[in-house]
N, C-alpha and C. Protein backbone atom coordinates (compact mmCIF):
# COMPACT_ATOMS: atom_id res chain seq x y z
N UNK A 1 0.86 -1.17 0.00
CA UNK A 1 0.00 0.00 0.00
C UNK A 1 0.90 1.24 0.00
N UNK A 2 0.79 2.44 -1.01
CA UNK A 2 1.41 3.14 -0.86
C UNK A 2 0.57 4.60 0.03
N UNK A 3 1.49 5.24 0.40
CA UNK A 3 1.16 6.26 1.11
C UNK A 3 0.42 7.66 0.28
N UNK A 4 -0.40 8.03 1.35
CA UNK A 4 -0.99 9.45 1.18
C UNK A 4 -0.38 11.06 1.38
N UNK A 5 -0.50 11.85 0.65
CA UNK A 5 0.00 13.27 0.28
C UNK A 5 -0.67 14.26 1.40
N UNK A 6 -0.59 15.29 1.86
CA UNK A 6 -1.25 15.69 2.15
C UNK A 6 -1.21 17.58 1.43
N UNK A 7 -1.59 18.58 1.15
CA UNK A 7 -1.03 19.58 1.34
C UNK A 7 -1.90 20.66 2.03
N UNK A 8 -1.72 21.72 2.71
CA UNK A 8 -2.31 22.47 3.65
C UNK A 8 -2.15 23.80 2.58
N UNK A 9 -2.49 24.40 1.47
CA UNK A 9 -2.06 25.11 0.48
C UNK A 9 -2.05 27.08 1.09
N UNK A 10 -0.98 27.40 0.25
CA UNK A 10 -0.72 28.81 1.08
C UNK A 10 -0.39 29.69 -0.19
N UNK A 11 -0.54 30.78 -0.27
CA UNK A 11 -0.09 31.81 -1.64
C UNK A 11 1.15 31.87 -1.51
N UNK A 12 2.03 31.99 -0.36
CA UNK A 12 3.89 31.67 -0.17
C UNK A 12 4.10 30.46 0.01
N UNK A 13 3.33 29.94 0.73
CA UNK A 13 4.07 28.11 1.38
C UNK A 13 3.01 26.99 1.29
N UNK A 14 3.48 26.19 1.05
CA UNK A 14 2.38 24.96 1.48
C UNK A 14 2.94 23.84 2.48
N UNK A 15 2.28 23.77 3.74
CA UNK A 15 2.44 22.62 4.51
C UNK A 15 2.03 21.22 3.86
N UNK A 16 3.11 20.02 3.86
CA UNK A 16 2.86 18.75 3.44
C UNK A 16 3.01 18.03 4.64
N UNK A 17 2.16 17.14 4.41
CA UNK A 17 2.33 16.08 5.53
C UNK A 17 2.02 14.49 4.70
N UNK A 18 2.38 12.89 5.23
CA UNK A 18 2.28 12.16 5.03
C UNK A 18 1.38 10.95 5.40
N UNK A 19 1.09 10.02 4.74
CA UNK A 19 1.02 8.92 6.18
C UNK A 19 2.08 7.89 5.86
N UNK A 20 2.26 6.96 6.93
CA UNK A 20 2.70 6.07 7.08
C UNK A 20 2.18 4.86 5.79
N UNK A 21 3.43 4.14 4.96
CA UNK A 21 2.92 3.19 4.55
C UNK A 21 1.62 2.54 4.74
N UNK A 22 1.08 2.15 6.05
CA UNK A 22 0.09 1.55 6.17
C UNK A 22 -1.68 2.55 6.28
N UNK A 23 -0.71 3.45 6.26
CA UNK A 23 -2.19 4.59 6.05
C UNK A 23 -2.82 4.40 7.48
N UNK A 24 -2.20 4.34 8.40
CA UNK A 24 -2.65 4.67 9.74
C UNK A 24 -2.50 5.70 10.66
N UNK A 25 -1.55 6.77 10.32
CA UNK A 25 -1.75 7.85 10.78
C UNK A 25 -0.61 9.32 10.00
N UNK A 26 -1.11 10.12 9.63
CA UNK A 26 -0.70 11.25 9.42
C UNK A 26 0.31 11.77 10.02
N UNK A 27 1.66 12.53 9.80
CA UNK A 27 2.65 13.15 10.08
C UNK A 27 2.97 14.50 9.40
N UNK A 28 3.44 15.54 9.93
CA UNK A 28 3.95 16.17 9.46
C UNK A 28 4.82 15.92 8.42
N UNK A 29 5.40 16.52 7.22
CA UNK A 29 6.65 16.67 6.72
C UNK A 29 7.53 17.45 6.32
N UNK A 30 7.63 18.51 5.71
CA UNK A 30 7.65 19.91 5.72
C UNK A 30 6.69 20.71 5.14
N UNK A 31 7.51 22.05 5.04
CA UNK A 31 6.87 23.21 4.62
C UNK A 31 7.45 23.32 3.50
N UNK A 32 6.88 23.92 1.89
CA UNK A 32 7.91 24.51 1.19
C UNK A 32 7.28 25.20 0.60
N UNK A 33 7.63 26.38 -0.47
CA UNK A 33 7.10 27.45 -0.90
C UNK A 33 6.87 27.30 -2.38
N UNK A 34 5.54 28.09 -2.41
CA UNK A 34 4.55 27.37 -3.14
C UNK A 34 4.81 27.30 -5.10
N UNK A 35 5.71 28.18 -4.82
CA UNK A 35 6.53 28.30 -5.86
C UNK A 35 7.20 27.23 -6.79
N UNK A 36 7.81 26.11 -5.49
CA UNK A 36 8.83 25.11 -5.94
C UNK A 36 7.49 23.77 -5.20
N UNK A 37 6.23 23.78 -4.81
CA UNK A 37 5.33 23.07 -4.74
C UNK A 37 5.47 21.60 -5.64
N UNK A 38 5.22 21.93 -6.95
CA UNK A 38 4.86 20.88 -8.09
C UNK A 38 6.12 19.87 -7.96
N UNK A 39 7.42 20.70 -8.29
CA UNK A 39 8.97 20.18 -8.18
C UNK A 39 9.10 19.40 -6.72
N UNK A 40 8.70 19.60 -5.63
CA UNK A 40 8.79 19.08 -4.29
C UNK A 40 8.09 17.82 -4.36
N UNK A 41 6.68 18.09 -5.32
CA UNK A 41 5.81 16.63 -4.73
C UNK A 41 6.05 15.51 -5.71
N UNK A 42 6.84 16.25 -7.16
CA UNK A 42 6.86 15.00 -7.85
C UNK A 42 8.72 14.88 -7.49
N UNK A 43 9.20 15.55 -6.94
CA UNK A 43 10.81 15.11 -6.02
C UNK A 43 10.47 13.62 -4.94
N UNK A 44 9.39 14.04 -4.12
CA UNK A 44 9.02 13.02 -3.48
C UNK A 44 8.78 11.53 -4.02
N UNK A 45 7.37 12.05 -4.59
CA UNK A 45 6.42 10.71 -5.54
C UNK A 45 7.84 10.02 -6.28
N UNK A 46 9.08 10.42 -6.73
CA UNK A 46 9.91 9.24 -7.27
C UNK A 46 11.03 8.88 -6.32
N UNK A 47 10.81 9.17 -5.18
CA UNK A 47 11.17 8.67 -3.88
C UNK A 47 10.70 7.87 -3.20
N UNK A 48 9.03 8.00 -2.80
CA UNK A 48 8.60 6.95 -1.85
C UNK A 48 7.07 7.17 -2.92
N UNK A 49 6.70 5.86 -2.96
CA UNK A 49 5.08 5.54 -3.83
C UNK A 49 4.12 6.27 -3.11
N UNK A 50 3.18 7.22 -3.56
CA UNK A 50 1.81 7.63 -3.59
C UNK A 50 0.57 7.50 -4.54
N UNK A 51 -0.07 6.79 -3.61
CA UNK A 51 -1.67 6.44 -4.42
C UNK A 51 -2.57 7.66 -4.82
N UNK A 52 -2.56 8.97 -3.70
CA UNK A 52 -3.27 10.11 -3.42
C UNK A 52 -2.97 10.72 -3.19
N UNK A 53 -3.68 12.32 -3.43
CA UNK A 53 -3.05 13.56 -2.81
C UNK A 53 -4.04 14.21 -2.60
N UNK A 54 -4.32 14.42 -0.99
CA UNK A 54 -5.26 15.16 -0.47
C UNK A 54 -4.93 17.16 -0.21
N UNK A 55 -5.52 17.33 -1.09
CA UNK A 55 -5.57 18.96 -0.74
C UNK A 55 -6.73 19.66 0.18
N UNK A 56 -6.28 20.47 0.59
CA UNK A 56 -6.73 21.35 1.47
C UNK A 56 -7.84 22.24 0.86
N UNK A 57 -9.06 22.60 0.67
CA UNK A 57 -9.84 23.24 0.29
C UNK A 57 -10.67 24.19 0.73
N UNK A 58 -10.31 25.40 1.05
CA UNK A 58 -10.01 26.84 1.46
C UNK A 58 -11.67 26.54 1.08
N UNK A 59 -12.57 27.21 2.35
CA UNK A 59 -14.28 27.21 2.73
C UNK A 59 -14.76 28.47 3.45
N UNK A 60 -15.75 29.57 3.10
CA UNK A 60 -16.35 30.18 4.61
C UNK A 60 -16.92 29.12 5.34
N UNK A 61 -17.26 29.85 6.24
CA UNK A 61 -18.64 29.40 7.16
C UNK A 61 -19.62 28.87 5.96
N UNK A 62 -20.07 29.57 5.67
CA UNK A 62 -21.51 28.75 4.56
C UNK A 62 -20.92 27.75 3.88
N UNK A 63 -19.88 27.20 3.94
CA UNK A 63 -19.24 25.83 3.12
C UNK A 63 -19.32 26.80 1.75
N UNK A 64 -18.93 27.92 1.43
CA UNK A 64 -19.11 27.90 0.08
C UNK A 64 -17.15 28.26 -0.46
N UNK A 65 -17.06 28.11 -1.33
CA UNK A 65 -15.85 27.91 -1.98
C UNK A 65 -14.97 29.75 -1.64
N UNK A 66 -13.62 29.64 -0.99
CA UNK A 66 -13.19 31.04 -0.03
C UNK A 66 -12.51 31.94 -1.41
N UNK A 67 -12.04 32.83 -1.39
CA UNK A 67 -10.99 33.95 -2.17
C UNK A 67 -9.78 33.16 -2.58
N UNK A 68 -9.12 32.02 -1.39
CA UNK A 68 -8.43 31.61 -1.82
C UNK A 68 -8.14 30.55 -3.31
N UNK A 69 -9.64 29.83 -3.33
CA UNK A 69 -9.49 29.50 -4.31
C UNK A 69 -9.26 29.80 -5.74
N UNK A 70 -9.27 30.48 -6.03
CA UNK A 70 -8.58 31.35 -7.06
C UNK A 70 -7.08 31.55 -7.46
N UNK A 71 -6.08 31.00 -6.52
CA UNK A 71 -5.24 31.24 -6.41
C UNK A 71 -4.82 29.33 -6.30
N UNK A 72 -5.17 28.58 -5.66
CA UNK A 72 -4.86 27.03 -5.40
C UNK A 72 -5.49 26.80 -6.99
N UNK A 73 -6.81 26.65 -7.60
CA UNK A 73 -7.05 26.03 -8.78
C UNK A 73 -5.56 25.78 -9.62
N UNK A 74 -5.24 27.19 -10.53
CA UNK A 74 -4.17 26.93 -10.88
C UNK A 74 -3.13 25.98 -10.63
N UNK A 75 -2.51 26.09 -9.54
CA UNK A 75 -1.57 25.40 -8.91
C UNK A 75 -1.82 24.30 -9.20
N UNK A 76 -2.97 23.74 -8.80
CA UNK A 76 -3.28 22.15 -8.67
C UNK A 76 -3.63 21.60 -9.93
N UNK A 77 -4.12 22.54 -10.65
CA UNK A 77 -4.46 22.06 -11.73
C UNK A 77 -2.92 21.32 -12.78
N UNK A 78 -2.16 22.24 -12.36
CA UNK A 78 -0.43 21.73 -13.22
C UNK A 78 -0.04 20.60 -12.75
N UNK A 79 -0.43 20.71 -11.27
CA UNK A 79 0.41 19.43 -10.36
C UNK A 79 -0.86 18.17 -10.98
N UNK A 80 -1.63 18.43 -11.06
CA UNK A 80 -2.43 17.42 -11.48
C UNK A 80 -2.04 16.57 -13.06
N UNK A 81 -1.78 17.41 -13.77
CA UNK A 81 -1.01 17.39 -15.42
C UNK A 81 0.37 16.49 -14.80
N UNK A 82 1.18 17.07 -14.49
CA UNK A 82 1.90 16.56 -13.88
C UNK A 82 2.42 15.23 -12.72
N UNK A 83 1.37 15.05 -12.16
CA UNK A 83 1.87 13.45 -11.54
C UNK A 83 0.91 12.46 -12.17
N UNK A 84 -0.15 12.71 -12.91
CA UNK A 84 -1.14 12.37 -13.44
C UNK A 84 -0.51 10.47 -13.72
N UNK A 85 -0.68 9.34 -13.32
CA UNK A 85 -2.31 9.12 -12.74
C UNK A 85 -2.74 9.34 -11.63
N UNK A 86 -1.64 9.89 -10.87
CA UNK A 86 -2.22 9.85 -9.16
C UNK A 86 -3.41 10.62 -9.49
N UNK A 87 -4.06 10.55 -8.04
CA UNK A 87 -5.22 11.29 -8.04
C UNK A 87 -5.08 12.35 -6.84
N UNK A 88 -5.68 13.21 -7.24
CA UNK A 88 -5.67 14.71 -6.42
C UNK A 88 -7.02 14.65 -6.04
N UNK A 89 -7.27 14.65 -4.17
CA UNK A 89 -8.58 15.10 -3.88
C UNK A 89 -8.70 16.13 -3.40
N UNK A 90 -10.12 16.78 -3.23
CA UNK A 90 -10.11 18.13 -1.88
C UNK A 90 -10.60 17.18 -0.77
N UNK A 91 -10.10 18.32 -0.02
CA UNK A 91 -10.95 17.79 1.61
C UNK A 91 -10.69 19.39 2.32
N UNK A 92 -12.53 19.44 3.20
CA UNK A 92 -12.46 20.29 3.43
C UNK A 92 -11.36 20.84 4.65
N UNK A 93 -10.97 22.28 4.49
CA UNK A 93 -10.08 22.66 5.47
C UNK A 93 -10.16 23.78 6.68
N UNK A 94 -11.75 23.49 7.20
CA UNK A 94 -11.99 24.87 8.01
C UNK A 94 -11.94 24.73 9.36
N UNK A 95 -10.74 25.52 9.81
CA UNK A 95 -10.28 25.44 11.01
C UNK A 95 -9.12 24.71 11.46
N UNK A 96 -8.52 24.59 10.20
CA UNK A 96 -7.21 23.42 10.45
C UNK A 96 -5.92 24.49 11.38
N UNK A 97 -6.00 25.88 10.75
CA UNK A 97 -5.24 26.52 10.96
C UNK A 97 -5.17 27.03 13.06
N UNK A 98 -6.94 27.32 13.00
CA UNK A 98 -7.08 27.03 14.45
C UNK A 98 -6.82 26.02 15.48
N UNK A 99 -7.20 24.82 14.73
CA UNK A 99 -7.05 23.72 15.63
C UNK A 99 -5.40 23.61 15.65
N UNK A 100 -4.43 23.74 14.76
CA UNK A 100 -3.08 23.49 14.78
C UNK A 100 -2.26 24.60 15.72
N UNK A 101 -3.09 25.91 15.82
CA UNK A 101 -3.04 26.45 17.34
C UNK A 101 -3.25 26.27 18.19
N UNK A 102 -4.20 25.58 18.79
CA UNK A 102 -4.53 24.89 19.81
C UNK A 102 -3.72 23.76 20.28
N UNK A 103 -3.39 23.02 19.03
CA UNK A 103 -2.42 21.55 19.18
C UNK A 103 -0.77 22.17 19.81
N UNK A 104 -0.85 23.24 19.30
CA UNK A 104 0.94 23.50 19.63
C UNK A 104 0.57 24.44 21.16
N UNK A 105 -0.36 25.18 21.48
CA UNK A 105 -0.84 25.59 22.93
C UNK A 105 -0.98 24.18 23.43
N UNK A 106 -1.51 22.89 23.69
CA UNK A 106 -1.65 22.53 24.36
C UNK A 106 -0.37 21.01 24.55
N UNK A 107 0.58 21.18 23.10
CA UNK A 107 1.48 20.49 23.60
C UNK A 107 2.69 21.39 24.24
N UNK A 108 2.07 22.69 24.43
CA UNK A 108 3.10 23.19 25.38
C UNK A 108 4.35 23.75 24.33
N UNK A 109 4.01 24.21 23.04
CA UNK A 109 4.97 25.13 22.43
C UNK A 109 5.37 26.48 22.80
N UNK A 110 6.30 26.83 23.16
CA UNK A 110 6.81 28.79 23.14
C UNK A 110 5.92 29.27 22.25
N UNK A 111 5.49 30.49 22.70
CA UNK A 111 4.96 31.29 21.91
C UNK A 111 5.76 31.78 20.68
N UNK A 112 6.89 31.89 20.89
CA UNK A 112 8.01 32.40 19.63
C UNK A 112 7.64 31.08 18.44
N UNK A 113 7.40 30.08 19.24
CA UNK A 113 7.80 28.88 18.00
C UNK A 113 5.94 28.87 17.67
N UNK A 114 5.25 29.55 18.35
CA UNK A 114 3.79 29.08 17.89
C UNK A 114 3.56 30.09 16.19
N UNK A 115 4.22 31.06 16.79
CA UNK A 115 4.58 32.39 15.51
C UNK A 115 5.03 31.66 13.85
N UNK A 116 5.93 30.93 14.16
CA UNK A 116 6.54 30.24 13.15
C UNK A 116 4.70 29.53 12.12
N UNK A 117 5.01 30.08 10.97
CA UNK A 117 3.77 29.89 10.06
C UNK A 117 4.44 28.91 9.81
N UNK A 118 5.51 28.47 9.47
CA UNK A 118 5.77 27.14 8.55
C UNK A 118 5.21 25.88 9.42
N UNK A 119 5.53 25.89 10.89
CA UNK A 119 5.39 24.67 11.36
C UNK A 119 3.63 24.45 11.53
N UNK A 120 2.83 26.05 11.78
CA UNK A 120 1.75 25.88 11.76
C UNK A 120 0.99 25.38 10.26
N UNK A 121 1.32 25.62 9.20
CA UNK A 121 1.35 25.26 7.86
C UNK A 121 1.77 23.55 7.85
N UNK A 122 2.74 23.14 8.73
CA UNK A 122 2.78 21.83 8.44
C UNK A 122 1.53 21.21 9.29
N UNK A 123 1.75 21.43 10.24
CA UNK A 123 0.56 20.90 11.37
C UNK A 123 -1.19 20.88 10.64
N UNK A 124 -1.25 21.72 10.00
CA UNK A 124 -2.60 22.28 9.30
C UNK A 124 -2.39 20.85 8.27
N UNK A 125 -1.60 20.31 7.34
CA UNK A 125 -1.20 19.54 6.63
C UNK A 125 -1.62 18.19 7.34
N UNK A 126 -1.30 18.17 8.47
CA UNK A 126 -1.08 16.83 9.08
C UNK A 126 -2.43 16.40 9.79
N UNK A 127 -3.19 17.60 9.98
CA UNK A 127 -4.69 17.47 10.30
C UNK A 127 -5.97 17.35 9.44
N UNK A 128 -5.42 18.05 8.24
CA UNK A 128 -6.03 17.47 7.01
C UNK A 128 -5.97 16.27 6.90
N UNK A 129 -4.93 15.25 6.86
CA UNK A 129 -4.70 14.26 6.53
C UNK A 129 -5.46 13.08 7.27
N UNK A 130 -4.92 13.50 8.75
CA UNK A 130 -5.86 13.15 9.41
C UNK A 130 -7.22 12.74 9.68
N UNK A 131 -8.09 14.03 9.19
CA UNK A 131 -9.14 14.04 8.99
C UNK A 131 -9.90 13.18 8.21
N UNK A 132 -9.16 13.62 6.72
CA UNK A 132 -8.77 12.51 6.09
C UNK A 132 -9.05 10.91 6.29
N UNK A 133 -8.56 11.21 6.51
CA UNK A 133 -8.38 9.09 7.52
C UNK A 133 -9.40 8.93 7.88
N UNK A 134 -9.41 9.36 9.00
CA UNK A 134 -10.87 9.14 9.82
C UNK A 134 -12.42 9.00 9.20
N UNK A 135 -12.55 10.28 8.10
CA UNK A 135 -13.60 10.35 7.36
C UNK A 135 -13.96 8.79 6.54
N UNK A 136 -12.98 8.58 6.20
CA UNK A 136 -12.60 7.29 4.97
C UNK A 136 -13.04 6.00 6.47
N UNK A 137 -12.11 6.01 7.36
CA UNK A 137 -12.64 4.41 8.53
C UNK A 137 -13.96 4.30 8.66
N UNK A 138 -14.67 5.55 8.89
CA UNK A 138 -15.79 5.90 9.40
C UNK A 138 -17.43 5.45 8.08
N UNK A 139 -16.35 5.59 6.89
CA UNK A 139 -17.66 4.82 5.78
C UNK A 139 -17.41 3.55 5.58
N UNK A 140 -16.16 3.00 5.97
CA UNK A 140 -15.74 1.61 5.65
C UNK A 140 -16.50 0.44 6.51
């Protein structure tokens, strides 16, 4: 079984995160900028096998599609051309950014290091993924 993608998408950076071969739980992996995005995930994909790539899909409150999207379509749309057959999904992403504040408040991060967008960008990644998962056990 190969592993899952994750990305947490940003207009400078995008947080990636992974899972484990066995698709049992989500990790961080880095941050990189969104620039060198496409080059990073197909650097990876001929490194270690991926079946999927779960993206992050920028929502208001009314579930309706945010500003940001306008700016991710593009992007994904190349990376999609590009690793093509994998498959690229959305999954929604509202509140990843909050909850990955909360996760680093309550594992007791410095405030200096809570500042750091990249690690919160990865964390946002790794809760997607997460989510992810869970959603998928939960119809199985």
């Amino acid at each position: 079984m190969a592993r899952l993608l994750s990305i947490d998408f940003g207009r400078k950076r995008c947080g990636i995160a992974v899972t484990d071969p066995m698709r049992i739980v989500a990790n961080g992996l880095t941050t990189v900028p969104t620039a060198g995005l496409i080059a990073f995930v197909k650097q990876y994909m001929a490194a270690e096998p991926v079946d999927r790539v779960i993206v992050g899909y920028p929502t208001t409150m009314r579930g309706e599609p945010s500003e940001s999207v306008r700016y991710l379509t593009p992007v994904i749309n190349r990376l999609r051309k590009e690793i093509a057959p994998v498959e690229i999904e959305f999954f929604d992403e509202r509140f990843t950014s909050v909850i990955a504040h909360r996760a680093m408040i309550d594992g007791g991060m410095k405030k200096s290091d809570r500042r750091n967008r990249e690690i919160v960008d990865e964390i946002s990644a790794s809760i997607i993924l997460n989510d992810y998962l869970q959603s998928k056990a939960y119809r199985q």
